[in-house]
N, C-alpha and C. Protein backbone atom coordinates (compact mmCIF):
# COMPACT_ATOMS: atom_id res chain seq x y z
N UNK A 1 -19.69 -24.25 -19.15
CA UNK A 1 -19.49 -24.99 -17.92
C UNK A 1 -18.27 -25.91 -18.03
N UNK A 2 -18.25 -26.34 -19.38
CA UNK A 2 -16.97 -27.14 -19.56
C UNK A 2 -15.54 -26.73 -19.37
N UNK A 3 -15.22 -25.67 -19.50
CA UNK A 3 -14.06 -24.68 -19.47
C UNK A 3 -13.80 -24.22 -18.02
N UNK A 4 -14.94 -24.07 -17.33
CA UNK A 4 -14.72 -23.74 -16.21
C UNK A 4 -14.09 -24.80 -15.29
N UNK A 5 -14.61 -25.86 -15.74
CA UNK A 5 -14.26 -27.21 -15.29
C UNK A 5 -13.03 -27.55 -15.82
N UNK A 6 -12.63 -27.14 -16.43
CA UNK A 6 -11.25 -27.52 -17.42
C UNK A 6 -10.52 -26.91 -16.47
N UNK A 7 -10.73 -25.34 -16.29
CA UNK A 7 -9.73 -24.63 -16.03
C UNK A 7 -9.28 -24.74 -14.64
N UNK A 8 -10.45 -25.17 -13.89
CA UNK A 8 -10.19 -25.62 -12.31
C UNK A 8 -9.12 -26.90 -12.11
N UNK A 9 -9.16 -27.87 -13.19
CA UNK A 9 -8.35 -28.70 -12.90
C UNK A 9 -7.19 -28.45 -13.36
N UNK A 10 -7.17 -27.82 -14.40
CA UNK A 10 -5.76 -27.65 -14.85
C UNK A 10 -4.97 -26.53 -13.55
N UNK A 11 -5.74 -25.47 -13.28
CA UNK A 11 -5.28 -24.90 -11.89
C UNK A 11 -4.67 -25.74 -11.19
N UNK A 12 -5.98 -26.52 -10.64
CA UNK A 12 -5.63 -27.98 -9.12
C UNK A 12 -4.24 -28.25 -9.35
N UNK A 13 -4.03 -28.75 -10.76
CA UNK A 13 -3.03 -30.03 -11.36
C UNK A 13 -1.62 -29.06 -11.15
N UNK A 14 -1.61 -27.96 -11.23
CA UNK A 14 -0.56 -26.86 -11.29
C UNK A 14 0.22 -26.78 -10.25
N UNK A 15 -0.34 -26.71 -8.61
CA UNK A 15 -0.21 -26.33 -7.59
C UNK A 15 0.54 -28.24 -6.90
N UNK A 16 1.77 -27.95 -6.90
CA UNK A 16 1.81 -29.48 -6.26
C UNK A 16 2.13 -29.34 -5.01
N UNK A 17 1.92 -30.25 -4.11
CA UNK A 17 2.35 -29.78 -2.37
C UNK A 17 3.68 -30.29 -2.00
N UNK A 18 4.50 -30.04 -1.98
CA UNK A 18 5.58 -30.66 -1.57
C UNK A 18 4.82 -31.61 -0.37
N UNK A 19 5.43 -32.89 -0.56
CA UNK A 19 4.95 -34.45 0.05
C UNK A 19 6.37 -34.49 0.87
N UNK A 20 6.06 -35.48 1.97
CA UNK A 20 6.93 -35.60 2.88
C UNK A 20 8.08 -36.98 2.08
N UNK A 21 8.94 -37.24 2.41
CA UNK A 21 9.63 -38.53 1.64
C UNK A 21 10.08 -38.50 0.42
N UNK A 22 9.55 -37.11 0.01
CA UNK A 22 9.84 -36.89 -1.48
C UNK A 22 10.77 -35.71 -1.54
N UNK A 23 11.63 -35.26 -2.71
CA UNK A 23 12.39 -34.40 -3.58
C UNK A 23 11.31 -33.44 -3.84
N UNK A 24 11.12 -32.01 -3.52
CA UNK A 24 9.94 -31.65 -4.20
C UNK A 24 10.77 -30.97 -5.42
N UNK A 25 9.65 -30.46 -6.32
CA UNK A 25 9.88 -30.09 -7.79
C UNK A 25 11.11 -28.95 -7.54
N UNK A 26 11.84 -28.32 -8.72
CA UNK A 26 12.64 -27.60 -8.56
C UNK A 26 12.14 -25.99 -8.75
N UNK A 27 12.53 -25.61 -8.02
CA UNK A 27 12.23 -24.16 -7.85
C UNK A 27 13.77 -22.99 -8.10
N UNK A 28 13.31 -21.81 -9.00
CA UNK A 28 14.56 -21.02 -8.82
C UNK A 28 13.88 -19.62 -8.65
N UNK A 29 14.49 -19.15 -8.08
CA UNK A 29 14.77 -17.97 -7.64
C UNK A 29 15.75 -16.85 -8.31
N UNK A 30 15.13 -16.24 -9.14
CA UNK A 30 15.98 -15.08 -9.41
C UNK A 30 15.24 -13.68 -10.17
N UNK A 31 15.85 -12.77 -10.36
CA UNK A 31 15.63 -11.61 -11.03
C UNK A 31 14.05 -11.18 -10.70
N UNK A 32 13.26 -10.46 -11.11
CA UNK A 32 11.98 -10.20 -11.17
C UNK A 32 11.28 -11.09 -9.73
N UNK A 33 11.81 -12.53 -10.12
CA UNK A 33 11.12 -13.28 -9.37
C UNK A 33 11.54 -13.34 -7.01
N UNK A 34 12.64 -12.90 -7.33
CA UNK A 34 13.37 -13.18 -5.86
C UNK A 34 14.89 -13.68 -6.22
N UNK A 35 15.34 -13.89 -4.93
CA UNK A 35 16.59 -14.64 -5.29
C UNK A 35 17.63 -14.17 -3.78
N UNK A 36 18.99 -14.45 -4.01
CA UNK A 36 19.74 -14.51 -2.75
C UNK A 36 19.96 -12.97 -2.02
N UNK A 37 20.11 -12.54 -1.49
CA UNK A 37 20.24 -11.10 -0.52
C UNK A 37 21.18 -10.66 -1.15
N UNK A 38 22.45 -11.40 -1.75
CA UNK A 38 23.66 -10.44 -2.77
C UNK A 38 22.59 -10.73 -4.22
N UNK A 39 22.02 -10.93 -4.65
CA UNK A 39 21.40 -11.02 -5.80
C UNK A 39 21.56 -12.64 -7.07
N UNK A 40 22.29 -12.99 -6.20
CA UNK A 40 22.55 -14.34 -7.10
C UNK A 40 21.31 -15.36 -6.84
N UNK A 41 21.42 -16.19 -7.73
CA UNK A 41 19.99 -16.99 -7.79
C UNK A 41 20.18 -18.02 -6.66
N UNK A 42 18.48 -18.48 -6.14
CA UNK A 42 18.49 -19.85 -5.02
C UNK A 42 18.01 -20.25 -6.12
N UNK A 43 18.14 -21.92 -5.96
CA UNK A 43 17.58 -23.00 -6.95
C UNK A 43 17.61 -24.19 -5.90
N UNK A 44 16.39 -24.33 -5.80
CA UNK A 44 16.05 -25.71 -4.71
C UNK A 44 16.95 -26.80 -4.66
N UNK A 45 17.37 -27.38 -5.66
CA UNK A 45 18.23 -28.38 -6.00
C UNK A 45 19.65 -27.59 -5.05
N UNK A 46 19.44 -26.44 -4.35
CA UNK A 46 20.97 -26.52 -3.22
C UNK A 46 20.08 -27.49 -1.85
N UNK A 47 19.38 -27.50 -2.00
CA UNK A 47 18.50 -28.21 -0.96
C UNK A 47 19.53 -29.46 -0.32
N UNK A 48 20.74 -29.90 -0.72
CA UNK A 48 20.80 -31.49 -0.64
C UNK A 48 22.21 -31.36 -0.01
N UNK A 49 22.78 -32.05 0.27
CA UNK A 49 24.22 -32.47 0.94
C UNK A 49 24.24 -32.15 2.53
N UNK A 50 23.43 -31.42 3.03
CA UNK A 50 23.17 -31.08 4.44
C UNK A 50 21.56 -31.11 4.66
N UNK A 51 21.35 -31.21 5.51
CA UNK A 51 20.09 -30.76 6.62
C UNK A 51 19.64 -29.95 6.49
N UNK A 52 18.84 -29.37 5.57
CA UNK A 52 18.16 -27.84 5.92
C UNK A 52 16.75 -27.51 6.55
N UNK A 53 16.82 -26.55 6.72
CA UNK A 53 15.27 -26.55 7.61
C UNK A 53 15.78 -24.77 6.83
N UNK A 54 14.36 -24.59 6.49
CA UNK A 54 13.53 -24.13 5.57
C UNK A 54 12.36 -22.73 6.52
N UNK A 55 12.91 -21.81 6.77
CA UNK A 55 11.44 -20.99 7.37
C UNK A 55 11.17 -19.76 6.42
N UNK A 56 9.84 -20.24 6.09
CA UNK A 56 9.31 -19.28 4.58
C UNK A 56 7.90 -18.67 5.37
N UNK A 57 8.32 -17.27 5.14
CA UNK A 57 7.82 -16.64 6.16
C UNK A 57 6.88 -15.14 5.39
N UNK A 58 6.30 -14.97 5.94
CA UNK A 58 5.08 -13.70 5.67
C UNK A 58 5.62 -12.96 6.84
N UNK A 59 6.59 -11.74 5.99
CA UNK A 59 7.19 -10.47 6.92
C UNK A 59 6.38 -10.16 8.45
N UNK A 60 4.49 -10.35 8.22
CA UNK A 60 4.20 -9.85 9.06
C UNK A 60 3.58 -10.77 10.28
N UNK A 61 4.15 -12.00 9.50
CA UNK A 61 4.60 -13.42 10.78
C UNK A 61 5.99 -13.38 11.42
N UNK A 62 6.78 -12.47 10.96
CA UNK A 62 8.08 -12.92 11.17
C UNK A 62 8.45 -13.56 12.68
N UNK A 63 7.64 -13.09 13.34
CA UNK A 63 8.20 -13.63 15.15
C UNK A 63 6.69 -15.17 15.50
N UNK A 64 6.16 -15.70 14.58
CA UNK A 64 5.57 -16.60 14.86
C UNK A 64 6.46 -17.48 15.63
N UNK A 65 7.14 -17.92 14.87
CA UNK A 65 8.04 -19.35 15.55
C UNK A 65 9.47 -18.79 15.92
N UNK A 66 9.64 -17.48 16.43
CA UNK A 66 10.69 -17.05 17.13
C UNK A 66 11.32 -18.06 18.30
N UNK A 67 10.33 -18.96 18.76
CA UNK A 67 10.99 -20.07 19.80
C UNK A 67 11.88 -21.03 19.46
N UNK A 68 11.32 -21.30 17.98
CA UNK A 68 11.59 -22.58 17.04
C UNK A 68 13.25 -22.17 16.73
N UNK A 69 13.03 -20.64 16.71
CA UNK A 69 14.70 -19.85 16.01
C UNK A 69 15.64 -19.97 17.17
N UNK A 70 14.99 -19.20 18.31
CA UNK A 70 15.94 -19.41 19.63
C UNK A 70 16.22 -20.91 19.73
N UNK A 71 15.51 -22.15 20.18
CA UNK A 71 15.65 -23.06 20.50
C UNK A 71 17.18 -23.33 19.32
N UNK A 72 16.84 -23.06 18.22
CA UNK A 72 18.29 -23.69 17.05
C UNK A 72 19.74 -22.72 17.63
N UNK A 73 19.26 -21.80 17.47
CA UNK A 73 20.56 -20.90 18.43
C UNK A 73 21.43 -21.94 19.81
N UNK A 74 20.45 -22.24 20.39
CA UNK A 74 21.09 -22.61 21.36
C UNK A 74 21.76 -23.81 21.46
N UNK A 75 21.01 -25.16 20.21
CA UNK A 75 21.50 -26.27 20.04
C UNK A 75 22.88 -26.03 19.01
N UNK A 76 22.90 -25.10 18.60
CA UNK A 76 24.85 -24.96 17.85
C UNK A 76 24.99 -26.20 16.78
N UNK A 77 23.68 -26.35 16.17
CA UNK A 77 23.97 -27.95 15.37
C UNK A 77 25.54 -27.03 14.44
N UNK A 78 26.24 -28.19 14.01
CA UNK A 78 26.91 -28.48 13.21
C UNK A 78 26.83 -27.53 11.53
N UNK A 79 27.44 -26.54 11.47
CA UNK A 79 26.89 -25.94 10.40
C UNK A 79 27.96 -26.46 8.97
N UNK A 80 28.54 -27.59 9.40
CA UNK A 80 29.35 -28.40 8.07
C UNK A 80 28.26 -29.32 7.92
N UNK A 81 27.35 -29.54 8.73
CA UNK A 81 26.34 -30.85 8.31
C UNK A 81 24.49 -30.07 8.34
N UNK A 82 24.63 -28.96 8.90
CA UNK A 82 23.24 -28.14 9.05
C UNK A 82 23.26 -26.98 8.47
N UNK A 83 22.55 -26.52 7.21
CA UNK A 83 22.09 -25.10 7.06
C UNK A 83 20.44 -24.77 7.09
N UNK A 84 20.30 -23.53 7.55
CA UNK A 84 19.57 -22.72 7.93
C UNK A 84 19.07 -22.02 6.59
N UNK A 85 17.32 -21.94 6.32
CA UNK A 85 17.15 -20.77 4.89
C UNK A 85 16.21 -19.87 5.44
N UNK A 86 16.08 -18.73 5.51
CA UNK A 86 15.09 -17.82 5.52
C UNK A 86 14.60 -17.48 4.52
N UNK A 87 13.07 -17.47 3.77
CA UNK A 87 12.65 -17.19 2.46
C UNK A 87 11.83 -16.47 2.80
N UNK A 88 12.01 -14.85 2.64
CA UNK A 88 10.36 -13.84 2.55
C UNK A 88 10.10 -14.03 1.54
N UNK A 89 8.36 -13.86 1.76
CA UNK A 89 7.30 -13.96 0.97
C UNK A 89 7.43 -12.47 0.81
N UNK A 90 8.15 -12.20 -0.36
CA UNK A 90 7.88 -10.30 0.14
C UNK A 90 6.41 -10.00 -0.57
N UNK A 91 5.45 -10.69 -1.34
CA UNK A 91 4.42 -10.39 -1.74
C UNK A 91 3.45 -10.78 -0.73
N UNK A 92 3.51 -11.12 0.28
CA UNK A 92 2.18 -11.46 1.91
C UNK A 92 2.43 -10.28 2.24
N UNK A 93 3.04 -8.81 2.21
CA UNK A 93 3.27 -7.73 2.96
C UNK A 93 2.43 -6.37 2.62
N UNK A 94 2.26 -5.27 2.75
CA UNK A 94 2.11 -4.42 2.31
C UNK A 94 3.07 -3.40 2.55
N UNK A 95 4.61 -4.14 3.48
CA UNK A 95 5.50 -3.14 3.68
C UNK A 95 6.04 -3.00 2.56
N UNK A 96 7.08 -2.15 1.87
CA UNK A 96 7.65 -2.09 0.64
C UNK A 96 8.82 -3.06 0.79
N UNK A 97 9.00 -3.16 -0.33
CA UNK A 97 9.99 -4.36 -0.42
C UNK A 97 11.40 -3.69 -0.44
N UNK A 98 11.56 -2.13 -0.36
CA UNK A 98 12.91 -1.63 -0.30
C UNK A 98 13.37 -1.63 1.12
N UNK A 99 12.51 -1.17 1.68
CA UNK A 99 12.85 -1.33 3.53
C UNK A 99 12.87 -3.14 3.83
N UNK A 100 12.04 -3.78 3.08
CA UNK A 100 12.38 -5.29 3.43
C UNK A 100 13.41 -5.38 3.21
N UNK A 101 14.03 -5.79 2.14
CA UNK A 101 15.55 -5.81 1.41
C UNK A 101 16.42 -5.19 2.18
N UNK A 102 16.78 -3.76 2.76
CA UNK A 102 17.78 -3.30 3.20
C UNK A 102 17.81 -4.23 4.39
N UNK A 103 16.38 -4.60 5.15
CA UNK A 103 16.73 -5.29 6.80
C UNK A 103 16.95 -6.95 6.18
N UNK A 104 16.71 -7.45 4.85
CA UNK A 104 17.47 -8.91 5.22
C UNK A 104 18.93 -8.66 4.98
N UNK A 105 19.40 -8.15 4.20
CA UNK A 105 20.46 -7.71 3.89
C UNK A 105 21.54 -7.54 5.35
N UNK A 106 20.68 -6.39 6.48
CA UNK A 106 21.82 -6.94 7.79
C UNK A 106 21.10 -7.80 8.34
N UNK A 107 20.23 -8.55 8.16
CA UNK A 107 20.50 -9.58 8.78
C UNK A 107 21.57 -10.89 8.35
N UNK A 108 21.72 -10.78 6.92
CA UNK A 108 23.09 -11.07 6.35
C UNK A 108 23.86 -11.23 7.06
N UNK A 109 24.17 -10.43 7.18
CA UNK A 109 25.32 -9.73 7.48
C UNK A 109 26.07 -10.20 9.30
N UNK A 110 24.73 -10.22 9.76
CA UNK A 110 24.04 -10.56 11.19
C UNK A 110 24.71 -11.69 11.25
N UNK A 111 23.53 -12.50 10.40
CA UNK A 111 23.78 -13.92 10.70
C UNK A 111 24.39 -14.49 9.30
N UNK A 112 25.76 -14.70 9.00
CA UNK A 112 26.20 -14.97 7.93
C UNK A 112 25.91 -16.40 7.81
N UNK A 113 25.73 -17.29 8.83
CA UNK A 113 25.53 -19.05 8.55
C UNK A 113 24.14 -19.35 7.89
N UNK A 114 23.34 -18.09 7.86
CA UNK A 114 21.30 -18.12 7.48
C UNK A 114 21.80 -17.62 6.02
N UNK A 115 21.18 -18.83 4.99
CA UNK A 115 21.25 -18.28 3.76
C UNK A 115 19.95 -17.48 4.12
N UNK A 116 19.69 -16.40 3.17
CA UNK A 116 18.80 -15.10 3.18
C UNK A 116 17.97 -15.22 1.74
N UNK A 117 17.07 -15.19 1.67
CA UNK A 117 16.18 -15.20 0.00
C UNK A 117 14.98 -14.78 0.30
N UNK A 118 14.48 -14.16 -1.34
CA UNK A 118 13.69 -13.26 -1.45
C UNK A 118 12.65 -13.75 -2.26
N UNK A 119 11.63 -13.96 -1.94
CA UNK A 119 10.42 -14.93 -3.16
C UNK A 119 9.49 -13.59 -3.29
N UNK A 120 9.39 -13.04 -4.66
CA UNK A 120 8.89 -11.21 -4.76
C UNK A 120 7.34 -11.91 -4.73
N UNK A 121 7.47 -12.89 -5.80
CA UNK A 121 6.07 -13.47 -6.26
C UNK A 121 5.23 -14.77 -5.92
N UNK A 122 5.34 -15.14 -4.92
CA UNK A 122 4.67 -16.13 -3.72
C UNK A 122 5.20 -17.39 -4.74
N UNK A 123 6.47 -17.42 -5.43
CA UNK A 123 6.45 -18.48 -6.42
C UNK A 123 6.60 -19.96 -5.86
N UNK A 124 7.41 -20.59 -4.45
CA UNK A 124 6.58 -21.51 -3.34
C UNK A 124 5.66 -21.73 -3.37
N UNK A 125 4.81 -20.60 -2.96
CA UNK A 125 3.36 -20.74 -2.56
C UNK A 125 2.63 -21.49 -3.38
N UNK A 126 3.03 -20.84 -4.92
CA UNK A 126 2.34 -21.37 -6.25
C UNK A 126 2.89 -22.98 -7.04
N UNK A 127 4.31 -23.11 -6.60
CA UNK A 127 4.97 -24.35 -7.31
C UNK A 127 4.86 -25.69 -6.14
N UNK A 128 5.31 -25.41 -4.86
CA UNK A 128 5.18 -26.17 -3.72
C UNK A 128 3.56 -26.38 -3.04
N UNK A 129 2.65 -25.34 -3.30
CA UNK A 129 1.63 -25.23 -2.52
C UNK A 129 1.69 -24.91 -1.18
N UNK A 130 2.79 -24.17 -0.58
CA UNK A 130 3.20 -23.47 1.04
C UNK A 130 1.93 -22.47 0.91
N UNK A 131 1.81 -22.67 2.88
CA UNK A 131 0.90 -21.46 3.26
C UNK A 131 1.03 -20.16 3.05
N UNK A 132 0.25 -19.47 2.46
CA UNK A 132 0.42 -17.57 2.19
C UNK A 132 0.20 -17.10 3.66
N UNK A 133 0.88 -15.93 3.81
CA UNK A 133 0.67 -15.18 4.87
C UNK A 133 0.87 -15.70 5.83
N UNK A 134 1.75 -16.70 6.11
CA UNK A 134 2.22 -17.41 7.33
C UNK A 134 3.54 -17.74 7.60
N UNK A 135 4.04 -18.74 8.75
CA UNK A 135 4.68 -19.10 8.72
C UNK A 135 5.27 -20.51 8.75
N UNK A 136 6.00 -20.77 7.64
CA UNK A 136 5.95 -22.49 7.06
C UNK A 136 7.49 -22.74 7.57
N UNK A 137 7.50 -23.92 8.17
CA UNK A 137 8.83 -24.61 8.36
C UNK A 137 8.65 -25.97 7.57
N UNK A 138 9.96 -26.37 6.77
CA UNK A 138 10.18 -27.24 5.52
C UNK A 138 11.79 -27.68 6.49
N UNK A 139 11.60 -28.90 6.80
CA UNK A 139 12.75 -29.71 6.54
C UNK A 139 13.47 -30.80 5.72
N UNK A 140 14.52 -30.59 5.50
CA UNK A 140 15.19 -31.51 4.22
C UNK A 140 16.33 -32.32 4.50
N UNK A 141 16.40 -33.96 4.55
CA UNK A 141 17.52 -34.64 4.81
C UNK A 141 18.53 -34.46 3.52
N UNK A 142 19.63 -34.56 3.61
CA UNK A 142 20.61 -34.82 3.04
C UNK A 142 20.63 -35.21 1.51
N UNK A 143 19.51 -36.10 1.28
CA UNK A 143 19.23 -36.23 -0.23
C UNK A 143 17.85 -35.19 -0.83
N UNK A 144 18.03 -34.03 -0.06
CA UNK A 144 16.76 -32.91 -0.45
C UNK A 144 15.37 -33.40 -0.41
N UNK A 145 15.45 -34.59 0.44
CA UNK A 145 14.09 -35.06 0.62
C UNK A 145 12.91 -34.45 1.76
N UNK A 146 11.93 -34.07 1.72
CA UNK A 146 11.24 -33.36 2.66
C UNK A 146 10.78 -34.18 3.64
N UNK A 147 11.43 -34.01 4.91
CA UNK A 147 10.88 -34.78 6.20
C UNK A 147 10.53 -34.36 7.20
N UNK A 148 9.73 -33.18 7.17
CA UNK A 148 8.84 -32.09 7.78
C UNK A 148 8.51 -31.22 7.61
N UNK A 149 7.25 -31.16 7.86
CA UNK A 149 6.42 -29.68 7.24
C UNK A 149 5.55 -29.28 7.99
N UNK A 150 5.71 -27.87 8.70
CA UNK A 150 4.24 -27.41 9.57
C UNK A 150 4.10 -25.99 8.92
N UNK A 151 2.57 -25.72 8.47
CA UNK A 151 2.27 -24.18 8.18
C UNK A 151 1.70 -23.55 9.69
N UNK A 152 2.02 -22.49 10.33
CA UNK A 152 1.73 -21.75 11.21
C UNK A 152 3.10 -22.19 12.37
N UNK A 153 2.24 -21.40 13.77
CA UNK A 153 3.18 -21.84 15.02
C UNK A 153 3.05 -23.37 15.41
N UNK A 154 4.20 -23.00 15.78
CA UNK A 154 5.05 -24.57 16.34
C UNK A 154 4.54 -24.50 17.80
N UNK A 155 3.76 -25.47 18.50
CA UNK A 155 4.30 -25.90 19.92
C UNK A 155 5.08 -26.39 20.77
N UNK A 156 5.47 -26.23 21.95
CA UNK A 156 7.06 -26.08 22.40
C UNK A 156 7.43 -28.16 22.02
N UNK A 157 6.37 -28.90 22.16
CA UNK A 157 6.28 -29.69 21.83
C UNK A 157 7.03 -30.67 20.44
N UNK A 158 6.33 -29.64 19.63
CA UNK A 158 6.76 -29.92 18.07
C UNK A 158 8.31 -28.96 18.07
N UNK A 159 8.68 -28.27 18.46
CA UNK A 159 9.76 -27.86 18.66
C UNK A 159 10.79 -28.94 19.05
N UNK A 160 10.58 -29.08 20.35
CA UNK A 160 11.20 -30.46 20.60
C UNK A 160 11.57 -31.44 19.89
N UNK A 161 10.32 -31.94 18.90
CA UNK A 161 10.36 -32.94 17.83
C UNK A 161 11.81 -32.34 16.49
N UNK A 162 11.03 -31.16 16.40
CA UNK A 162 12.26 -30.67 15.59
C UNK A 162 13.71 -30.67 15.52
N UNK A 163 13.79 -30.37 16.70
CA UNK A 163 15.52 -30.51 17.08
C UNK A 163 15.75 -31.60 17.27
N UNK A 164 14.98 -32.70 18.03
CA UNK A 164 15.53 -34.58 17.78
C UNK A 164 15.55 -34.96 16.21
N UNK A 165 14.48 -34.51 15.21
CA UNK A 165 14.83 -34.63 14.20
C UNK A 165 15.90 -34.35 12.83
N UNK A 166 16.11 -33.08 13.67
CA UNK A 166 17.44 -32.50 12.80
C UNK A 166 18.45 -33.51 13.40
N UNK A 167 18.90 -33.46 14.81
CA UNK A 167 19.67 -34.03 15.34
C UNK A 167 20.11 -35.72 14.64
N UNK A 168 19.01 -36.39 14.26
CA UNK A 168 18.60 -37.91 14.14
C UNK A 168 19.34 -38.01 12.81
N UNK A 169 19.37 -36.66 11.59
CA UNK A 169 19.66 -36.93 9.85
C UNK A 169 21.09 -36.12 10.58
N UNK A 170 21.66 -35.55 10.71
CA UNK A 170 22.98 -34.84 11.12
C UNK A 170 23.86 -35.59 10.30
């Protein structure tokens, strides 16, 4: 019984949530694990010098917060002071991850201002504590600090909030 108890906490203790006001822990991205659409590594620590907003997504959420995406389209923030990350969960899917890959790839291509990344092994999910199988928006001021976080859909509401908030750290 003792071990079991051991092992639950040491689990618990493992899983940290990215906290709002805070730097969360550093995360990288590469090889085996995920990493950028040309293959070079993400490492959280790019998180900082701009605004990012963060949508880490379960392929088969991808159009959850499609409003949240249009609405940024249309506000044209500043992309010397705003970047954009898309992170598949390519392990929430049961599509293959070769047909995933070829479509982020044009979307690359698509949208060259959206950095593009690939998390194979829910490693977020597991280091940050982000929702599986959903869709998570993560925003980050300027010193990579996290100053918003919603798992699932956004209401046109919180949308709203979103874009005054990006707008407010700019």
């Amino acid at each position: 019984m003792k071990k079991i108890i051991l092992g639950f906490l040491v689990l618990v203790g493992s899983v940290v949530a990215v906290e709002l006001g805070k730097v969360p822990s550093s995360v990288i991205l590469d090889g085996d694990n995920g990493g950028k659409t040309d293959g070079s590594t993400w490492n959280s620590k790019m998180l900082k010098g701009k605004v990012h907003i963060l949508f880490y997504v379960d392929p088969d959420e991808r159009n959850l917060n499609e409003s949240l995406t249009q609405a940024l389209k249309k506000r044209h923030f500043d992309r010397k002071k705003y970047v954009s990350v898309a992170m598949i969960n390519l392990a929430a899917t049961w599509l293959p991850n070769a047909i995933l890959e070829s479509k982020l790839k044009a979307k690359q291509k698509e949208f060259p201002d959206t950095i593009y990344v690939k998390d194979k092994k829910k490693v977020l999910v597991k280091k940050w504590g982000l929702a599986d199988d959903n869709s998570d928006i993560l925003i980050f001021d300027k010193k990579g600090e996290l100053i918003y976080k919603k798992f699932g859909k956004l209401s046109e509401k919180e949308i709203t909030s979103v874009l005054a908030l990006i707008e407010k750290n700019l």
